[in-house]
Protein backbone atom coordinates (compact mmCIF):
# COMPACT_ATOMS: atom_id res chain seq x y z
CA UNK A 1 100.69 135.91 121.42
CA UNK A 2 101.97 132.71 119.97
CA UNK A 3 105.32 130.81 120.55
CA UNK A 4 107.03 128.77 118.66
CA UNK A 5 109.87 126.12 119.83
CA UNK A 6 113.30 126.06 117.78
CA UNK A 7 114.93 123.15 118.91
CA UNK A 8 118.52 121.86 118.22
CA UNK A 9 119.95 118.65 119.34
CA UNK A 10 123.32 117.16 120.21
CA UNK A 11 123.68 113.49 120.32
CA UNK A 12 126.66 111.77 121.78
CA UNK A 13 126.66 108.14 120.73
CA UNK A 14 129.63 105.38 122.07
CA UNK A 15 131.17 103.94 119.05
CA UNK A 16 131.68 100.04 119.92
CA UNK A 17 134.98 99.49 118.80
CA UNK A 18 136.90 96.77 121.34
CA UNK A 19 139.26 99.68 122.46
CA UNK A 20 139.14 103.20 123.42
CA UNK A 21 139.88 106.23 121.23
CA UNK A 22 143.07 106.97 121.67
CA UNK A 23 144.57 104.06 123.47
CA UNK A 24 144.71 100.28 123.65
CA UNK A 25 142.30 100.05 126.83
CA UNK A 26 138.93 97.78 126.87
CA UNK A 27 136.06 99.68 125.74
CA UNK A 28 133.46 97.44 127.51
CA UNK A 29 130.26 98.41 129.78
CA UNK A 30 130.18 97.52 133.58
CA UNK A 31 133.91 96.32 134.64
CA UNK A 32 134.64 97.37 138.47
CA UNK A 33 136.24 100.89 138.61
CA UNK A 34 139.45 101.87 137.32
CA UNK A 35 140.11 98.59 136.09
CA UNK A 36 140.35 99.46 131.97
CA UNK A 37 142.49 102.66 132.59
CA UNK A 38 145.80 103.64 131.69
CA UNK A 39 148.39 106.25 131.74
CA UNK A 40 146.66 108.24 127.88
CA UNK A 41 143.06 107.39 129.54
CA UNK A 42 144.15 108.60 132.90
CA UNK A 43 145.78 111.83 131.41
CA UNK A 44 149.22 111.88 132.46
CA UNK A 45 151.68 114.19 131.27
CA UNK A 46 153.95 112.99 128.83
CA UNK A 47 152.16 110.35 127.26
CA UNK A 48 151.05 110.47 123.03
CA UNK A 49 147.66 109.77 122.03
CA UNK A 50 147.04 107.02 118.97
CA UNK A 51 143.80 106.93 117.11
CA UNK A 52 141.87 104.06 116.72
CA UNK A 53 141.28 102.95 113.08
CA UNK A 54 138.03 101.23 113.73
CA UNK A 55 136.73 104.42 115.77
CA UNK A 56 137.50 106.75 112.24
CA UNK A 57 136.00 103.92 109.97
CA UNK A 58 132.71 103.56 111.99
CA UNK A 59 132.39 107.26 112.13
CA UNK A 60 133.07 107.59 108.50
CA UNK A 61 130.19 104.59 107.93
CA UNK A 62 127.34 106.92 110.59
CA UNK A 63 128.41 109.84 107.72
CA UNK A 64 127.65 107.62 104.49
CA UNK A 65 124.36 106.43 106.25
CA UNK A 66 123.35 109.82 107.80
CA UNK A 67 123.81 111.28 104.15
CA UNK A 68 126.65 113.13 105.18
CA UNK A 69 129.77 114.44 103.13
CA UNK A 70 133.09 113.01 104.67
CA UNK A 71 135.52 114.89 104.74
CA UNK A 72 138.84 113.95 103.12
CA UNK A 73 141.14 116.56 105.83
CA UNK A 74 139.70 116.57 109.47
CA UNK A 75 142.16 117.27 112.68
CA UNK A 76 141.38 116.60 116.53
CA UNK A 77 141.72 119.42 118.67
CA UNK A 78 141.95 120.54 122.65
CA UNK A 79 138.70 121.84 123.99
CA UNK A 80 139.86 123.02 127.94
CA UNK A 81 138.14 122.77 130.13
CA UNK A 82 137.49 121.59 133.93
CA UNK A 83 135.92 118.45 135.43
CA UNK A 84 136.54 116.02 138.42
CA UNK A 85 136.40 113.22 136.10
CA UNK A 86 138.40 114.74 132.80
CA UNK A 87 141.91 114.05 134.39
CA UNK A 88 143.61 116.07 131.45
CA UNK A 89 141.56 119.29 131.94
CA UNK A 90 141.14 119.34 128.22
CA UNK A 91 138.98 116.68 126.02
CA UNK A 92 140.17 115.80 122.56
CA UNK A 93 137.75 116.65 120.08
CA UNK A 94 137.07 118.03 116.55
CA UNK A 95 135.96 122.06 115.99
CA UNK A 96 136.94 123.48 113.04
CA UNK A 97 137.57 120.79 110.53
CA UNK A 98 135.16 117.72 111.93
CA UNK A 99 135.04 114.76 109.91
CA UNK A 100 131.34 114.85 108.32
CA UNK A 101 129.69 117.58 107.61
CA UNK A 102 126.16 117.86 106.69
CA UNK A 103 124.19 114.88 105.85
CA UNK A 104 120.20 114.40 107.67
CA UNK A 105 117.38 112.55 109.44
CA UNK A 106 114.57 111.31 107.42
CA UNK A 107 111.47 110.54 109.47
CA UNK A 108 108.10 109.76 108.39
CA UNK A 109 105.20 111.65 110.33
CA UNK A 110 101.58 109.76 110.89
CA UNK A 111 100.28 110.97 108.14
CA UNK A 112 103.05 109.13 105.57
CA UNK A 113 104.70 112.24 104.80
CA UNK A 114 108.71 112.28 104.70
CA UNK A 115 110.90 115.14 106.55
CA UNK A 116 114.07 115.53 106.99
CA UNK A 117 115.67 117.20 109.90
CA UNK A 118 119.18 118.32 108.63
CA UNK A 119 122.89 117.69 110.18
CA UNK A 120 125.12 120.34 110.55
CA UNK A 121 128.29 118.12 111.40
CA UNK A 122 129.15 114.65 113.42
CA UNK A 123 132.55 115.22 114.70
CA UNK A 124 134.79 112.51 116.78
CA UNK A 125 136.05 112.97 120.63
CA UNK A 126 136.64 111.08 123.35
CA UNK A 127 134.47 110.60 126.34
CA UNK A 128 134.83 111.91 129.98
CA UNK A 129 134.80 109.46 133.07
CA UNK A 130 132.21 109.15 135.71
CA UNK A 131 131.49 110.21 139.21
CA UNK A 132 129.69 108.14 141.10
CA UNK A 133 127.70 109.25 144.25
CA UNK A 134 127.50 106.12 146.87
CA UNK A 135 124.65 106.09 148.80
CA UNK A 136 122.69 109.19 150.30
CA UNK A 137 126.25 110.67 151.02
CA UNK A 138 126.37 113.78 148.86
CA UNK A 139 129.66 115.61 150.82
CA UNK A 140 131.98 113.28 148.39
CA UNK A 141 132.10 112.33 144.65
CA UNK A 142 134.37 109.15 143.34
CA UNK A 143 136.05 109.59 140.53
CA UNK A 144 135.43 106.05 137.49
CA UNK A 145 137.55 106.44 134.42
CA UNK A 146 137.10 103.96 132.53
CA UNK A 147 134.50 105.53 130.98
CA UNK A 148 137.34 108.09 129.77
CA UNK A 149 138.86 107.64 126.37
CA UNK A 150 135.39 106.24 124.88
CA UNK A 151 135.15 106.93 121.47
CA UNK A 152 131.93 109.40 120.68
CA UNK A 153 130.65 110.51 117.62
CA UNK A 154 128.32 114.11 118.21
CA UNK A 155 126.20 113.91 115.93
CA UNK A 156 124.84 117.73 115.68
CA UNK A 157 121.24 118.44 113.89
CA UNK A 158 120.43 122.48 112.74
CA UNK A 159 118.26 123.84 115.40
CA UNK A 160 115.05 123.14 112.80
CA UNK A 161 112.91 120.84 115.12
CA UNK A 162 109.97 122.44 116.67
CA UNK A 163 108.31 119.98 119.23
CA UNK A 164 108.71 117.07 121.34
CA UNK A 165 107.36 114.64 119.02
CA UNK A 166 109.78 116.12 116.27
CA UNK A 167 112.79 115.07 118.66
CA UNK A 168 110.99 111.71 119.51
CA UNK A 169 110.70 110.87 115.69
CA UNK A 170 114.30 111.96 115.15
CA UNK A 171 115.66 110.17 117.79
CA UNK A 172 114.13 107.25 117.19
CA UNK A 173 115.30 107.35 113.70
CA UNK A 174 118.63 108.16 114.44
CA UNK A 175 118.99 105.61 117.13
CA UNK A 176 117.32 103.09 114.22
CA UNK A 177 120.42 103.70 111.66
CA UNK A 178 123.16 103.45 114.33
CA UNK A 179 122.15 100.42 115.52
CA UNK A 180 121.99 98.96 111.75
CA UNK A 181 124.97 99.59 110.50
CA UNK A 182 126.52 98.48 113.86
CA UNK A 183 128.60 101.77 114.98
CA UNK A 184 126.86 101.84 118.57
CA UNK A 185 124.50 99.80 120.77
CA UNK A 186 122.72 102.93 121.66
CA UNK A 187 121.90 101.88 125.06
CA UNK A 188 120.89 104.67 126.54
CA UNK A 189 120.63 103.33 129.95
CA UNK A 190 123.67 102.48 129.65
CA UNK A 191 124.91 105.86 128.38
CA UNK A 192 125.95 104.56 125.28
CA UNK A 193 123.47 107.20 123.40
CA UNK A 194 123.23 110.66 125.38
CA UNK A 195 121.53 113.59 123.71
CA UNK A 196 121.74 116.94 125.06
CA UNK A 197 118.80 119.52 123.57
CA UNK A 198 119.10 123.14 122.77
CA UNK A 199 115.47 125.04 123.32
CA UNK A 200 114.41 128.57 122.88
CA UNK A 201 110.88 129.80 121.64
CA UNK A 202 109.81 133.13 119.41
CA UNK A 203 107.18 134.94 118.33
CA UNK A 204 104.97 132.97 115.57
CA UNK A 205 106.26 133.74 112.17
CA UNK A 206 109.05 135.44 113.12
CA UNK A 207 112.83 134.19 112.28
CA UNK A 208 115.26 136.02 114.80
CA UNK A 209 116.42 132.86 117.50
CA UNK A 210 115.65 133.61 121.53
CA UNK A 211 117.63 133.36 123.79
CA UNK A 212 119.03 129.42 124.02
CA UNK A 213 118.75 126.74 126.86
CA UNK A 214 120.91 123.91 126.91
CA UNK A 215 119.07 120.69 128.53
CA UNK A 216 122.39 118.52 129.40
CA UNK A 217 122.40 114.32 129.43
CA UNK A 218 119.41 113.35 128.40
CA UNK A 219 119.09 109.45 128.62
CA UNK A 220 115.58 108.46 127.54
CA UNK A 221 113.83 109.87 124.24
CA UNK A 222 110.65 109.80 126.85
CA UNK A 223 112.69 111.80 128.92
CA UNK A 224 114.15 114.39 126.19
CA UNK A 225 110.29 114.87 124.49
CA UNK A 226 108.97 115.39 128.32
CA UNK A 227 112.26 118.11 128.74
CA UNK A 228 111.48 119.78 125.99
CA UNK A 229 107.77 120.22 126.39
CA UNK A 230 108.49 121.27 129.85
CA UNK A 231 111.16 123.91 128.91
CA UNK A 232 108.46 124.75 125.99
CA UNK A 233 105.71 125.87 128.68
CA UNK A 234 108.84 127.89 131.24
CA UNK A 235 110.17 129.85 128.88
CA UNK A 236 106.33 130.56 127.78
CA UNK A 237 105.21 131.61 130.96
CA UNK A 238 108.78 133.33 131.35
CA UNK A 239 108.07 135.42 128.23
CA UNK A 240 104.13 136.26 128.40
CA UNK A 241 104.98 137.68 132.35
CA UNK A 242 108.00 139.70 131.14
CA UNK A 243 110.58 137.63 132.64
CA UNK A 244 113.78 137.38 130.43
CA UNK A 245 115.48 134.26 129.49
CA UNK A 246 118.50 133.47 130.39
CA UNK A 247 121.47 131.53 128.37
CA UNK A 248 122.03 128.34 130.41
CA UNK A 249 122.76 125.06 131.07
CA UNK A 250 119.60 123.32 132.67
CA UNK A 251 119.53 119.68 133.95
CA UNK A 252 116.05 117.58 133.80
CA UNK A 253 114.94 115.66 136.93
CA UNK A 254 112.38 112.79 135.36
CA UNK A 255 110.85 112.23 138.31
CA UNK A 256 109.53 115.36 138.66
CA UNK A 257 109.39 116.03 135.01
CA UNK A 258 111.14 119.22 135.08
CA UNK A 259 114.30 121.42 134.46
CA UNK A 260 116.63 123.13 137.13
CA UNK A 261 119.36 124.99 136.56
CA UNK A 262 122.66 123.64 136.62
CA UNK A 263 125.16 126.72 135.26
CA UNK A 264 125.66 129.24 132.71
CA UNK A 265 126.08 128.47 129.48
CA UNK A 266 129.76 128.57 128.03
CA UNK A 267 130.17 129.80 124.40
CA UNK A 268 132.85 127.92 122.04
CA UNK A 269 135.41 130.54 122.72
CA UNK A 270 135.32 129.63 126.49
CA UNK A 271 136.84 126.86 125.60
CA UNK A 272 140.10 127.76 123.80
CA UNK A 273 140.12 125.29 121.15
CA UNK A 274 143.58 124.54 119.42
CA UNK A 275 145.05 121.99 117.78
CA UNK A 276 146.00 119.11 119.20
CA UNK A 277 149.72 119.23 118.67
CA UNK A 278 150.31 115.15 119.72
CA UNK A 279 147.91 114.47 116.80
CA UNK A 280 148.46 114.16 113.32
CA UNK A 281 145.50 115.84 110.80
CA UNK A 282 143.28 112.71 109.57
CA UNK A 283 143.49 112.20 105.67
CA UNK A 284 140.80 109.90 104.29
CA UNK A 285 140.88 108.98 100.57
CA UNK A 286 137.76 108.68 97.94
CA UNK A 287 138.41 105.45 97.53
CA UNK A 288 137.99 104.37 101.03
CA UNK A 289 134.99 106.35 101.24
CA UNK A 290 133.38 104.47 98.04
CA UNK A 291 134.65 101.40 99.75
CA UNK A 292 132.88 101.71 103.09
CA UNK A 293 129.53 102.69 101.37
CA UNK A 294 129.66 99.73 99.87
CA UNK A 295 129.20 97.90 103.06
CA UNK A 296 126.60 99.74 104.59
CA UNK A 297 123.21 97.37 104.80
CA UNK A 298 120.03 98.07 103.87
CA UNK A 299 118.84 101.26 105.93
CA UNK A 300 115.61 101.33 108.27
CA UNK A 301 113.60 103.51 105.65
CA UNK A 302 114.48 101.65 102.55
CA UNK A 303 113.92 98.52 104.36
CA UNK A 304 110.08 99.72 105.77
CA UNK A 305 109.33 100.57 101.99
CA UNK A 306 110.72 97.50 100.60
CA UNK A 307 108.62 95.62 103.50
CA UNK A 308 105.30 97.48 102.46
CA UNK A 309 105.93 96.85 99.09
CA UNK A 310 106.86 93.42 98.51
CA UNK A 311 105.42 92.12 101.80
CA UNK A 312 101.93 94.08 101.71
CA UNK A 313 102.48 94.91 105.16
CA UNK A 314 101.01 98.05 106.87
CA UNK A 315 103.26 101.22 107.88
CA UNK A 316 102.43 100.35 111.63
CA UNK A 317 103.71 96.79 110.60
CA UNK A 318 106.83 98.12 109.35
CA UNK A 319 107.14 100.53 111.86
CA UNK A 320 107.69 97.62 114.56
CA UNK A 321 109.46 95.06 112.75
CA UNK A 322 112.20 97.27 111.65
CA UNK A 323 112.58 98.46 114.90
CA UNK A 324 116.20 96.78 114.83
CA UNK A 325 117.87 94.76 111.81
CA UNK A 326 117.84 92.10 113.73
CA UNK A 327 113.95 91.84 114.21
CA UNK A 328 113.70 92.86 110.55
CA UNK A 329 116.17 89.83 109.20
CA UNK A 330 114.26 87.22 111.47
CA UNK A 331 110.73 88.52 110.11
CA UNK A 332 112.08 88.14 106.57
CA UNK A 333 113.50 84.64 106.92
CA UNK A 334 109.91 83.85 108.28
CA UNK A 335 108.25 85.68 105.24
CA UNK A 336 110.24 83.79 102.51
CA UNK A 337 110.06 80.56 104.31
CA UNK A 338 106.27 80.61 105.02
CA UNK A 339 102.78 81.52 102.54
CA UNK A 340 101.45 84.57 104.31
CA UNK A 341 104.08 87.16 105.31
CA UNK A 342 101.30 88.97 106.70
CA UNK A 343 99.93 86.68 109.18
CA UNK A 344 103.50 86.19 110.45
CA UNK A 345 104.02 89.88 110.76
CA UNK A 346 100.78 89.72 112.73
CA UNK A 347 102.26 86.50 114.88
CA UNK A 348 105.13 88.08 115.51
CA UNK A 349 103.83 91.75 116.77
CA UNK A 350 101.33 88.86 118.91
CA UNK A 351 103.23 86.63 119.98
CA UNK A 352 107.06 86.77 119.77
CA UNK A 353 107.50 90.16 120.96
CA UNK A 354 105.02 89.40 123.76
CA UNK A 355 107.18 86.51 124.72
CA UNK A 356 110.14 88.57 123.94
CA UNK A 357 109.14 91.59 126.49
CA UNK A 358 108.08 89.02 129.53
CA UNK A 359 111.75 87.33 129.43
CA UNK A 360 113.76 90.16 128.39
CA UNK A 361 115.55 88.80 125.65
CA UNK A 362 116.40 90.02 122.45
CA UNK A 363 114.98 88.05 119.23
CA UNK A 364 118.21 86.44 118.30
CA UNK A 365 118.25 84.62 121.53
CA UNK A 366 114.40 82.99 120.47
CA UNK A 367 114.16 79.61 121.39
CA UNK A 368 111.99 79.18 118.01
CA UNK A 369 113.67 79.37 113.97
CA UNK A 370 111.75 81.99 112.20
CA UNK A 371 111.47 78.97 109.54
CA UNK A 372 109.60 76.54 112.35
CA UNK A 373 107.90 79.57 112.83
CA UNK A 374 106.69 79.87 109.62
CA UNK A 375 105.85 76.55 109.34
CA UNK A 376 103.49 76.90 112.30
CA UNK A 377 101.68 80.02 110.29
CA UNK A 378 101.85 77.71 107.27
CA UNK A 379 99.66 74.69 109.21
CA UNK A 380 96.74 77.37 110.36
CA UNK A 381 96.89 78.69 106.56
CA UNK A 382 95.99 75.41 105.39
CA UNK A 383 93.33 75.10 108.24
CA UNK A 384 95.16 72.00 110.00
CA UNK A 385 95.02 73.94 113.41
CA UNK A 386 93.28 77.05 114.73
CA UNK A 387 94.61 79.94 115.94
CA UNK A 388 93.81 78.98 119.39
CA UNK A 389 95.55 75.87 119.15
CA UNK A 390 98.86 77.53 117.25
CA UNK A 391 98.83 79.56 120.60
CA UNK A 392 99.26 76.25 122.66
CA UNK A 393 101.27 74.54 119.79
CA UNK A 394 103.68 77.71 120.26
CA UNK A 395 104.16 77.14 123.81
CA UNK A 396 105.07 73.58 123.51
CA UNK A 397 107.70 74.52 120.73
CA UNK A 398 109.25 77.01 122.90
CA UNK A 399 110.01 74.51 125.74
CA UNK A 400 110.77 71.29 124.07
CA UNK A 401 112.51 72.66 120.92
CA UNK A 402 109.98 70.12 118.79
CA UNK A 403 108.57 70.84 115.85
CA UNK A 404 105.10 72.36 115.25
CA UNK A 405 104.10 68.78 113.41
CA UNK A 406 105.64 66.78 115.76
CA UNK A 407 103.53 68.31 118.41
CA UNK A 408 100.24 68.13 116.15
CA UNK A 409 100.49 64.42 116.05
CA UNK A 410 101.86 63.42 119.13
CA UNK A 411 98.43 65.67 121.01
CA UNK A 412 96.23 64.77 118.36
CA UNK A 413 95.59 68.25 117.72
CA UNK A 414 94.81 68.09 114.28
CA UNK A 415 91.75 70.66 113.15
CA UNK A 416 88.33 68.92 112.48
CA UNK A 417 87.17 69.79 108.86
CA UNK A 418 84.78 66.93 108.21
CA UNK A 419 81.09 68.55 107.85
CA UNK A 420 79.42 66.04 109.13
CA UNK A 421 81.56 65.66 112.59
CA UNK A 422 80.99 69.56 112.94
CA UNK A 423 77.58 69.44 112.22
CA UNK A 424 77.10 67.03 114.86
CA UNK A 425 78.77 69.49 117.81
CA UNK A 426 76.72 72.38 116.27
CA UNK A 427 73.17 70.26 116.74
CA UNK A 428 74.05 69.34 120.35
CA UNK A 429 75.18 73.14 121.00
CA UNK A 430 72.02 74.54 119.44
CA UNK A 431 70.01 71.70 121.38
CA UNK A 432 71.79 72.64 124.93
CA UNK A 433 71.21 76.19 124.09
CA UNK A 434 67.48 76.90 123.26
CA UNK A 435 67.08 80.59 124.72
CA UNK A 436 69.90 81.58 122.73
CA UNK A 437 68.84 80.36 119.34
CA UNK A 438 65.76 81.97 120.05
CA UNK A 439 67.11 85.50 121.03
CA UNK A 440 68.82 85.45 117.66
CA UNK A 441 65.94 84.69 115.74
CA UNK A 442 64.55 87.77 117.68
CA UNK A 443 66.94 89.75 115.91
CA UNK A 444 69.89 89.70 118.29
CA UNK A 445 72.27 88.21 116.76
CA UNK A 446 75.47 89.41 118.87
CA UNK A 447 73.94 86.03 120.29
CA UNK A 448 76.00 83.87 117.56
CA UNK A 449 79.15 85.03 119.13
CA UNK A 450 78.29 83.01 122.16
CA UNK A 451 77.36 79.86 120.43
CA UNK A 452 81.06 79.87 118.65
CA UNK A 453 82.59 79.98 121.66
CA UNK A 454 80.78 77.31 122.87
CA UNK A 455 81.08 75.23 120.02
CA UNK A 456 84.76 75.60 120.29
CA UNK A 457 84.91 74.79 123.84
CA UNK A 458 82.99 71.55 122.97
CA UNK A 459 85.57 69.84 120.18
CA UNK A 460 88.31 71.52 122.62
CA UNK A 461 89.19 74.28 119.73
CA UNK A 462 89.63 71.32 116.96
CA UNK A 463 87.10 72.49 114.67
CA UNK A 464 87.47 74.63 112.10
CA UNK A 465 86.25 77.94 112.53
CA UNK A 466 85.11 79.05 109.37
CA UNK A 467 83.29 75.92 108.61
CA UNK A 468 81.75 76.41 112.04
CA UNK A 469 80.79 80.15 110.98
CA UNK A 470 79.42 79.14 108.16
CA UNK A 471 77.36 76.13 109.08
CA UNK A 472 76.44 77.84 112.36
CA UNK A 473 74.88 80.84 110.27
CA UNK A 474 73.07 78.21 108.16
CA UNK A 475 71.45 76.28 110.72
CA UNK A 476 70.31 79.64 112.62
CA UNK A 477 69.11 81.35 109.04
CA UNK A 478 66.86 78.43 108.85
């Protein structure tokens, strides 16, 4: 018998608005514990919740971008329950009336065909704290909260994914458009982006739903496609040897690449929703709405088309340099700065993100314009340097800050296109060389490869290689 997966996911992504939700506390990453806390954060009784404008805009902007209707009545409610590190015992959040419904994730497969993975909601809460385990000492738990009072947006997709790679692509995606209309950093090792994923598998061609597992606090999208594929195969085997499923809540442990059981699963009514009765409903107006669709930016899949299109780049070109806006805007200054957008696509995918990954940096923090860049790409276009020598030229811009023509003159590094002067190195290459001009004229002619490189080694990489190509093929021919 055949299976197939029906997967659902739940993504909880930190909004990064300068306070939290619901109170005027810092909302920043790594401050010692218990430090941005306050009596509404810390849940003591008495005290009145506020919301936080720039939390409701931001989550109105992931709606527009997500394709999502916003809705123009939403209300916050109590969800109870119990946790070390949720002081109130309830969590503020949004059940009935959330404040986008709808709305989807456009991906585009390998073979250049668009799906869409639909939304059934994004809905606004506020995060829980932290406990943190010191050391090897697992008999206590400290309590961090200023975690707590985080603005979240869950962002909910219909359970209509069907394998790893479909969560990997949507992920991906969805982390994509966050990040460019700047609602969330989506860091998920910082647990700014958390997804949680709901699996359960049924006969081929069949349409009743099996029995669900929840995969909690997922923090990689490695580690969510390896979850899933791993809960895929258990509830598989589970099935085939006439094992039931049960409805739970199942944690993944990467290093092992696997799922354990954590608890059972809780159903909505287990958690007594009711409105939140220190909270006014949320009323949004069309025109706001119109207004903050105005000011979304260009989106990740318009961008890719409008990159392939105008640009002539590649989909796997596109793919990488609209990884984040920020990569996207600094290849696009390049592009209308320099001749051929496509050679600095190909620099940059080469070089830049290769210098990028070894220091850790992100690209607005490159030591190089993307104009000097292009100007660089601009001087091998016009054959003044090689390749090989816009490699060392690179380097030299990079830790002096000059200019790539500054650096040109200064090393004398300026190609050699005279015929003559290349001719010359090609005779005394050919001449130092005699059993390889003769194994080419005995038909192997990977041979020529050599003689280039020594050819290049001999003018130090000044000549121009497609004069030496061509010459070089001439002399051998004959």
């Amino acid at each position: 018998m055949e299976f197939e997966a029906v997967i659902g996911l739940e993504v909880h992504a930190q909004l990064n608005t300068q306070t939290k939700i619901f109170c005027s506390c810092a909302n920043r990453f790594g401050a010692e514990p218990n430090t941005q806390t306050c009596p509404v954060c810390q849940g003591h009784p008495g005290v009145l919740p506020v919301l936080n404008g720039e939390a409701l805009t931001k989550a109105i902007k992931a709606g527009l971008a997500l394709d999502g209707s916003i809705a123009h009545y939403s209300r916050f409610d109590r969800k109870n329950y119990f946790y070390p590190d949720l002081p109130k015992a309830y969590q503020i959040s949004q059940y009935e009336f959330p404040i986008v419904v709808g709305g989807g994730v456009t991906v585009v497969r390998e073979d250049g065909s668009e799906h869409t993975f639909p939304l059934t909601r994004i809905h606004m809460e506020e995060d829980a704290g932290k406990l943190v385990h010191p050391g090897d000492d697992a008999a206590h738990s400290l309590v961090d909260l200023n975690r707590a009072g985080t603005p979240l947006i869950e962002i909910v997709s219909e359970p209509e994914l069907h394998t790893p790679e479909d969560a990997a692509m949507y992920l991906t995606e969805l982390r994509a458009i966050l990040r460019y209309i700047d609602v969330s950093d989506c860091n998920m090792e910082e647990g700014s982006l958390r997804c949680d994923a709901n699996v359960s598998i049924r006969p081929k061609g069949t349409t009743t739903l099996g029995t669900k597992v929840e995969i909690k606090n997922l923090n990689s999208i490695k580690g969510v496609a390896k979850a899933i594929e791993y809960e895929i195969r258990r509830q598989t085997e589970a099935l085939l040897s006439g094992t039931p499923i049960i409805q739970e809540t199942r944690l993944f442990d990467a290093d092992r690449e696997i799922t354990l059981s954590m608890r059972s699963k809780e159903e909505a009514h287990d958690y007594r929703y009711f409105p939140d009765p220190d909270l006014v409903p949320v009323l949004v107006p069309e025109e706001r709405i119109r207004t903050l669709k105005d000011t979304l930016p260009e989106l990740p899949r318009a961008r890719k088309t409008r990159f392939i299109t105008e640009y002539c780049l590649t989909p796997k070109d596109v793919g990488t340099l609209c990884a984040t806006r920020e990569l996207a805007d600094w290849f696009e200054t390049a592009a209308r700065a320099g001749k051929n957008p496509k050679k600095i696509a190909n620099w940059i995918q080469a070089e830049v993100l290769r210098i990028l990954n070894n220091s850790g940096q992100g690209i607005t923090a490159f030591p190089v314009s993307p104009e000097n860049t292009a100007a660089l790409m601009d001087l091998v276009e016009d054959g003044v340097i090689s390749g090989k020598i816009a490699k060392d030229v690179f380097e030299k811009m990079i830790s002096t800050g000059k200019s790539a023509e500054s650096i040109i003159e200064a090393d004398g590094l300026r190609q050699v296109s005279d015929t003559g002067a290349i001719k010359q190195v090609i005779d005394e290459v050919l001449a130092a060389n005699p059993a390889q001009v003769e194994q080419f004229k005995s038909g192997k002619t990977a041979v020529k490869g050599f003689l280039v490189g020594q050819i290049m080694k001999k003018s130090g990489g000044k000549v121009n290689p497609a004069m030496v190509n061509q010459i070089l093929e001439q002399k051998l021919q004959s």
